[in-house]
N, C-alpha and C. Protein backbone atom coordinates (compact mmCIF):
# COMPACT_ATOMS: atom_id res chain seq x y z
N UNK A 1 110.51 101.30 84.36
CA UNK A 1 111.80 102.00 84.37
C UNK A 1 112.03 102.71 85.69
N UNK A 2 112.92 103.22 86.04
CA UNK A 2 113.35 104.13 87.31
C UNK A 2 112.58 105.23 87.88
N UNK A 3 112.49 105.64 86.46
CA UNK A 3 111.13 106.99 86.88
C UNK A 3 109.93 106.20 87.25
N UNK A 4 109.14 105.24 86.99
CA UNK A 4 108.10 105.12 87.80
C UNK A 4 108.78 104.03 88.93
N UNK A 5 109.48 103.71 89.30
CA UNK A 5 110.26 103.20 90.83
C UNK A 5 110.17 104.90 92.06
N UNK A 6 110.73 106.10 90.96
CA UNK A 6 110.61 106.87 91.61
C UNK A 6 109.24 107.45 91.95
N UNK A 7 108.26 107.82 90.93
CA UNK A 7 106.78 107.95 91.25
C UNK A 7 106.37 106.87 92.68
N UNK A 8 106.61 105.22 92.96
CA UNK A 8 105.93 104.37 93.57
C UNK A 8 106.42 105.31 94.69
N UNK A 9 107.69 105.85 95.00
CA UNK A 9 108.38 105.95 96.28
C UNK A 9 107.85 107.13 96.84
N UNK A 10 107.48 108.31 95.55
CA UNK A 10 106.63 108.90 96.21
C UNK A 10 105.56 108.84 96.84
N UNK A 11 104.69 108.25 96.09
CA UNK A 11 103.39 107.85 96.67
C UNK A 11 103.53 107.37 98.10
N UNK A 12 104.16 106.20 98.07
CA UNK A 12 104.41 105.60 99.82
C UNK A 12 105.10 106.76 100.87
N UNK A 13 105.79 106.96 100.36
CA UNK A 13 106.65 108.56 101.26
C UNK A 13 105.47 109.66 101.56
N UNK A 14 105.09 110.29 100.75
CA UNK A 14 104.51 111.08 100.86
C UNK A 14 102.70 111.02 100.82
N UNK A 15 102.59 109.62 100.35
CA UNK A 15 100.82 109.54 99.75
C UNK A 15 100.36 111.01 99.04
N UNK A 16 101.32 110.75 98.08
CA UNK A 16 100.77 112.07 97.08
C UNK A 16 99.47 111.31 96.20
N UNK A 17 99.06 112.52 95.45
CA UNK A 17 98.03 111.90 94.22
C UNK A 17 98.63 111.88 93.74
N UNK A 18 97.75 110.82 92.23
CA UNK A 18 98.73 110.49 91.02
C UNK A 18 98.55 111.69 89.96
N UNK A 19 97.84 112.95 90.24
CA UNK A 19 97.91 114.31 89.94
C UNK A 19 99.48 114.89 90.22
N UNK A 20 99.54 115.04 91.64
CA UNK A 20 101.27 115.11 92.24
C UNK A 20 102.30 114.48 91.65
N UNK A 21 102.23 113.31 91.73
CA UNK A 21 103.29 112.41 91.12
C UNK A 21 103.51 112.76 89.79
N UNK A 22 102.32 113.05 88.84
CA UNK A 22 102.73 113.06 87.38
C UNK A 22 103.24 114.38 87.41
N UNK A 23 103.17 115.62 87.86
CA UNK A 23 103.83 116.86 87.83
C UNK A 23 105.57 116.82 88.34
N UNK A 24 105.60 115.99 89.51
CA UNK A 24 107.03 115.30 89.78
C UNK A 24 108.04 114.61 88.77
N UNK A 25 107.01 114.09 88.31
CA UNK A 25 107.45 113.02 86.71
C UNK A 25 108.17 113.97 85.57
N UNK A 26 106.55 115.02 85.43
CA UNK A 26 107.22 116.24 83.89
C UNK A 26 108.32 116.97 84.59
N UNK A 27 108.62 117.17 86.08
CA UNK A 27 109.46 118.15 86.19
C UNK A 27 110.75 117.32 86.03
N UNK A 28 111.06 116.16 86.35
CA UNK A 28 112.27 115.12 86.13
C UNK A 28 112.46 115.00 84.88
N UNK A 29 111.55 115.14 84.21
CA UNK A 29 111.65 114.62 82.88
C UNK A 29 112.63 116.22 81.97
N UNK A 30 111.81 116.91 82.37
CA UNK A 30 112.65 118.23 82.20
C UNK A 30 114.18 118.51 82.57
N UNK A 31 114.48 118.44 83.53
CA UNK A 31 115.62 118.34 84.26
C UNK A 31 116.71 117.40 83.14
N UNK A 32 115.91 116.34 82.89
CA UNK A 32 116.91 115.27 81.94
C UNK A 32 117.00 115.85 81.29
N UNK A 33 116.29 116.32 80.15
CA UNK A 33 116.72 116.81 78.89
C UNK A 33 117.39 117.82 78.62
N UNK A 34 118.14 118.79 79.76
CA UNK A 34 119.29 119.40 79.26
C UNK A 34 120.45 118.80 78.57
């Protein structure tokens, strides 16, 4: 799905961990559910 298109883009952009990325993930995920 989009959200992990967005996780891949981080990783390459930034070479975050997949620690980073998944905190990026819950905070998007949050954001949606208003």
């Amino acid at each position: 799905g989009p959200i992990y298109a967005v996780a891949d883009a981080y990783r390459e952009w930034r070479d975050l961990t997949d620690e980073e990325v998944m905190e990026i993930l819950e905070e998007i995920r949050k954001s949606r559910k208003r």
